[in-house]
N, C-alpha and C. Protein backbone atom coordinates (compact mmCIF):
# COMPACT_ATOMS: atom_id res chain seq x y z
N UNK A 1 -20.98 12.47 -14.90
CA UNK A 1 -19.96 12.18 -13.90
C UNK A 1 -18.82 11.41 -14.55
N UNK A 2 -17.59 11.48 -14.16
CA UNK A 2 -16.56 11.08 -14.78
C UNK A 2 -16.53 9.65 -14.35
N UNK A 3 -15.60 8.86 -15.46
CA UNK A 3 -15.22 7.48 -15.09
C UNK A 3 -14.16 6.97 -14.24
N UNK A 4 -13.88 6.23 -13.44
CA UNK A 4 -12.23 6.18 -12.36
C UNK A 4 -11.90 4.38 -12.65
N UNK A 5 -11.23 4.54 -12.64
CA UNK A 5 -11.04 2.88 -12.93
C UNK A 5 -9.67 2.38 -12.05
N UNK A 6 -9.83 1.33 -10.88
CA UNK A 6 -9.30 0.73 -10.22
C UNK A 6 -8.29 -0.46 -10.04
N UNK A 7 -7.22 -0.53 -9.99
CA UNK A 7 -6.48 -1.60 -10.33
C UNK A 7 -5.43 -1.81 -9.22
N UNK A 8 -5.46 -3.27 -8.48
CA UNK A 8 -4.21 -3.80 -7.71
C UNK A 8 -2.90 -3.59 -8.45
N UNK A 9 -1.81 -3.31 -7.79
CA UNK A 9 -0.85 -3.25 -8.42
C UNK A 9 0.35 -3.46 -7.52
N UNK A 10 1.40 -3.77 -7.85
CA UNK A 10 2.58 -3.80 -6.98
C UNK A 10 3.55 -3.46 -8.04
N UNK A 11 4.36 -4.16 -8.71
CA UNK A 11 5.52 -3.13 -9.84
C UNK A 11 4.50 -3.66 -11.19
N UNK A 12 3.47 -3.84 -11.31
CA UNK A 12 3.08 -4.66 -12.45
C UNK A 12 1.53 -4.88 -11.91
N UNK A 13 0.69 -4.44 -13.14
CA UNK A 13 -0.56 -4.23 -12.89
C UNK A 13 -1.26 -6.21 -12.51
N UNK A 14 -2.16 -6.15 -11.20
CA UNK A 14 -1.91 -7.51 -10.72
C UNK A 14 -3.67 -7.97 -10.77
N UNK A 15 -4.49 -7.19 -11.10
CA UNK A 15 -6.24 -7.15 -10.93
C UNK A 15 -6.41 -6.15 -10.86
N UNK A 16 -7.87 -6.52 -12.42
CA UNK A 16 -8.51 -4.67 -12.13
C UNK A 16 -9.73 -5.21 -11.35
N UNK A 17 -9.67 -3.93 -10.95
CA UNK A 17 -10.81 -3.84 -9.36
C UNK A 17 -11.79 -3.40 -9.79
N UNK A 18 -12.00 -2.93 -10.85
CA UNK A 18 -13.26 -2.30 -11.69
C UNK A 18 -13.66 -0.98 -12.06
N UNK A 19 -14.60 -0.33 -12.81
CA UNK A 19 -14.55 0.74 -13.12
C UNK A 19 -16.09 1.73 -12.48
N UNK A 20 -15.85 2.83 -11.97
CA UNK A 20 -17.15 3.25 -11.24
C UNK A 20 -17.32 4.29 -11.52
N UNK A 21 -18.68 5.00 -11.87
CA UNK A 21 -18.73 6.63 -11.57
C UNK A 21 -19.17 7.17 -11.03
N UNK A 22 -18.45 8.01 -10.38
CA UNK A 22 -18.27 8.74 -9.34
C UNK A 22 -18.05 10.35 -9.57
N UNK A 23 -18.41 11.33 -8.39
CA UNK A 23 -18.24 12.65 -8.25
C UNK A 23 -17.11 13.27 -9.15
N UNK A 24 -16.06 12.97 -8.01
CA UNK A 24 -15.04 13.72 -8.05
C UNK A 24 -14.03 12.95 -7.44
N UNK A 25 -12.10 13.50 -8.24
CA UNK A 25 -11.50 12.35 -7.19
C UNK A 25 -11.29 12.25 -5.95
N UNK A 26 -12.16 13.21 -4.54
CA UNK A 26 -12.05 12.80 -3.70
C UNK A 26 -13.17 11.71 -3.55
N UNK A 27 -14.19 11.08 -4.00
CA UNK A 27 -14.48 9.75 -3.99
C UNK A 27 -14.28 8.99 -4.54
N UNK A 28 -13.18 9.38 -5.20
CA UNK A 28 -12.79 8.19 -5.79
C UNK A 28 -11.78 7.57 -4.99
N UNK A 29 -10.83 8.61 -4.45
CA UNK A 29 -10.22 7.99 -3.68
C UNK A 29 -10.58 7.25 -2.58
N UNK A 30 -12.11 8.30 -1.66
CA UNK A 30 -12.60 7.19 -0.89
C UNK A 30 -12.78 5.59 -1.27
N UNK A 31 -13.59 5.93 -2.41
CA UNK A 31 -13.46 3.83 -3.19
C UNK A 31 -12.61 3.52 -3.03
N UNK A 32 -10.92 3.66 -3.24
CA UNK A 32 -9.76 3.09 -3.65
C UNK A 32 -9.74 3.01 -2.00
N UNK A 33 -9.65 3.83 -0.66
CA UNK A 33 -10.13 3.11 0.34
C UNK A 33 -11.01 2.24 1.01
N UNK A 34 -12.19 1.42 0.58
CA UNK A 34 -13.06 0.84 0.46
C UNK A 34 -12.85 -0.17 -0.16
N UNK A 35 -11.99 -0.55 -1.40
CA UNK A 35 -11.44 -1.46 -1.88
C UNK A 35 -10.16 -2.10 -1.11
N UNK A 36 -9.43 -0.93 -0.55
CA UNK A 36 -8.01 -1.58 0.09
C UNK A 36 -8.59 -2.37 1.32
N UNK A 37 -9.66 -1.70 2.09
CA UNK A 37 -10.26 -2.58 3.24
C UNK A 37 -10.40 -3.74 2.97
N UNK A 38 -11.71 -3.71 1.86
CA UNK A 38 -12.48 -5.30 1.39
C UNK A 38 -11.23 -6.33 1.24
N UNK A 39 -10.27 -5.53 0.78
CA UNK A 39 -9.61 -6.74 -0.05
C UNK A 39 -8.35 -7.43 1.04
N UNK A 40 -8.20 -6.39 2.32
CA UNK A 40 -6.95 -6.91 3.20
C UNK A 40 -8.20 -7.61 4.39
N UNK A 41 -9.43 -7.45 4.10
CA UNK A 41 -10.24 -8.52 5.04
C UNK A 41 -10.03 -9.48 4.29
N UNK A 42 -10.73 -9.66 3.02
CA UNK A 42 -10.37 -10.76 2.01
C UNK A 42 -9.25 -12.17 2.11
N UNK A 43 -8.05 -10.83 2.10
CA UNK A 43 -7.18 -11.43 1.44
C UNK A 43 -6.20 -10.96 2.66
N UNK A 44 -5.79 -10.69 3.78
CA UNK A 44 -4.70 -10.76 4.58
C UNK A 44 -3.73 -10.69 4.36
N UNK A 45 -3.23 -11.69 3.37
CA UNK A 45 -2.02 -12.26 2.90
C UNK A 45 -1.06 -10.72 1.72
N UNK A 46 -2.23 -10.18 1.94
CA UNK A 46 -1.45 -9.03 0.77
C UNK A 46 -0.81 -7.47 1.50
N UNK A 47 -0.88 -7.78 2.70
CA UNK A 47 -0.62 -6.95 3.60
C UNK A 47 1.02 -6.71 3.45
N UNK A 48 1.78 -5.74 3.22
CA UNK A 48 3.10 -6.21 3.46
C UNK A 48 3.54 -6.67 2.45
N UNK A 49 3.41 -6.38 1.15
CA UNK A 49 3.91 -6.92 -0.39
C UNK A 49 4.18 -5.29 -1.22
N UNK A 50 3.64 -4.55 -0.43
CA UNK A 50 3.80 -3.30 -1.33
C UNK A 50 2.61 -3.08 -2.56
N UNK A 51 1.84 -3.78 -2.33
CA UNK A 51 0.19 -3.41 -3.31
C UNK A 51 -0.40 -2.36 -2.97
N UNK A 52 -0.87 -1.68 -3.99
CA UNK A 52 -1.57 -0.14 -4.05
C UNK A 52 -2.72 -0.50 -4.76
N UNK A 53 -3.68 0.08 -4.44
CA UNK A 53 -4.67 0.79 -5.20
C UNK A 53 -4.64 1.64 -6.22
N UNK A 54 -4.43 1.57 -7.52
CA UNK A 54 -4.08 2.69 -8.51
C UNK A 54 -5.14 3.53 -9.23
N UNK A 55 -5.50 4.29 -8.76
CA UNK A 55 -6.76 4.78 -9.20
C UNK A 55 -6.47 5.62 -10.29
N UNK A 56 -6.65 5.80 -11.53
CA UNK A 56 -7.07 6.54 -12.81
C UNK A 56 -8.22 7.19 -13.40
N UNK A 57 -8.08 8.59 -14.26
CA UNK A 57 -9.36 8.78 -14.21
C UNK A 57 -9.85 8.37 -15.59
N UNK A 58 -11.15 9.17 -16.26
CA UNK A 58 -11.27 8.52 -17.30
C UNK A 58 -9.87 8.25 -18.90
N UNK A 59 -9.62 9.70 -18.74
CA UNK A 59 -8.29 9.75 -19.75
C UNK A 59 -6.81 9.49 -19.20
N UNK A 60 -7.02 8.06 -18.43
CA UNK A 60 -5.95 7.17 -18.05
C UNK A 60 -4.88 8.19 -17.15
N UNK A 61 -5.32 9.68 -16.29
CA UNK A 61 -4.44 10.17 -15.67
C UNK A 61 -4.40 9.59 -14.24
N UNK A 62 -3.48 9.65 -13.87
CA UNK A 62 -3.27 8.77 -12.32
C UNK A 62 -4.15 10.14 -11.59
N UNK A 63 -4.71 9.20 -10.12
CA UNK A 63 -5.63 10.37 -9.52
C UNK A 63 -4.95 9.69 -7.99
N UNK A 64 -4.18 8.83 -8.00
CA UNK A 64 -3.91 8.60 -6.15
C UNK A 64 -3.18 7.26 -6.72
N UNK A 65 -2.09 6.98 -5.43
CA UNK A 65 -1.88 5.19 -5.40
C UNK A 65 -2.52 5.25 -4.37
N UNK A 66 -3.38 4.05 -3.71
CA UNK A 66 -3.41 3.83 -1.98
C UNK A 66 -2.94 2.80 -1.77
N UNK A 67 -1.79 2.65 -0.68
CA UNK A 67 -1.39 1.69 -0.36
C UNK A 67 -1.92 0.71 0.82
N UNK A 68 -1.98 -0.29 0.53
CA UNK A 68 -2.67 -1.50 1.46
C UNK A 68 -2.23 -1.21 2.55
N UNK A 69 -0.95 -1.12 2.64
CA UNK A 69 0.25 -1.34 3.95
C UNK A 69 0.29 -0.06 4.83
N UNK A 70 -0.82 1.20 4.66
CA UNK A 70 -1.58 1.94 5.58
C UNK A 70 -3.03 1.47 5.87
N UNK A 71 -3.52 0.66 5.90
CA UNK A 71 -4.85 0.05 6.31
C UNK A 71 -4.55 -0.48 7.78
N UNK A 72 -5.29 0.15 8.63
CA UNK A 72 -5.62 -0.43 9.75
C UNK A 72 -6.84 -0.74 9.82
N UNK A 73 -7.27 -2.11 9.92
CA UNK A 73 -8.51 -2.72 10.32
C UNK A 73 -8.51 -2.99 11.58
N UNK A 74 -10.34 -2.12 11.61
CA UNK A 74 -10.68 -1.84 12.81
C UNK A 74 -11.71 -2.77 13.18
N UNK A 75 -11.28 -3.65 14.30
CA UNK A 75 -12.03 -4.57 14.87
C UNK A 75 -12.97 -4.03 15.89
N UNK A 76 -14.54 -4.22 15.22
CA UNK A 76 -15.45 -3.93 16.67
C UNK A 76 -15.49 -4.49 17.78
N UNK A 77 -15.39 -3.62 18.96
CA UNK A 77 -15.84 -4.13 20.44
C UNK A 77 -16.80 -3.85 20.91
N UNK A 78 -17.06 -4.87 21.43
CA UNK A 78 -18.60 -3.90 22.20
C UNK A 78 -17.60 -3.00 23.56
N UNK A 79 -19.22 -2.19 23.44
CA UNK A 79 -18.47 -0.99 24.04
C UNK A 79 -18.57 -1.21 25.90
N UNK A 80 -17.65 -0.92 26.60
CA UNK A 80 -17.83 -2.09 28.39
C UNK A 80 -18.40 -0.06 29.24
N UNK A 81 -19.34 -0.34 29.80
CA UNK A 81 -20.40 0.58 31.02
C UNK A 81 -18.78 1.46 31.29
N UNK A 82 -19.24 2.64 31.51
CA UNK A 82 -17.82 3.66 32.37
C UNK A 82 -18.40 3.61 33.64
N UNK A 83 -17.51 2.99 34.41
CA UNK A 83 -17.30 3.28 35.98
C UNK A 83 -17.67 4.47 36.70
């Protein structure tokens, strides 16, 4: 399985997020969504700065940016009886 390697970024590489192996790059990209979650629960504050997810594969080709600033976190409710 190939290598993908993860890194915060905004104009300038800012934290690597780590390296995983995985399928194919549609899971990888899922990770690079899974990371943008963890990290705007985390970290809030990075919402709105223009930080991506830069996902690469093993021979350093770009495979996706994901950007933070499409993350909607979804708060559970409990669910209320239908009338």
């Amino acid at each position: 399985m190939p290598l993908y390697h993860f890194d915060l970024v905004n104009w300038r590489a800012i934290a690597d997020q780590g390296v995983k192996e995985l399928s194919d790059d549609i899971a990888a990209m899922d990770s690079a969504d899974e990371i943008a979650r963890r990290l705007l629960r985390d970290r809030p504050d990075l919402k709105k700065r223009h930080y991506v997810i830069l996902v690469t594969n093993q021979d350093g080709d770009e495979v996706c940016r994901f950007p933070l600033d499409i993350i909607h976190q979804c708060r559970s409710r409990r669910s209320r009886p239908l009338s």
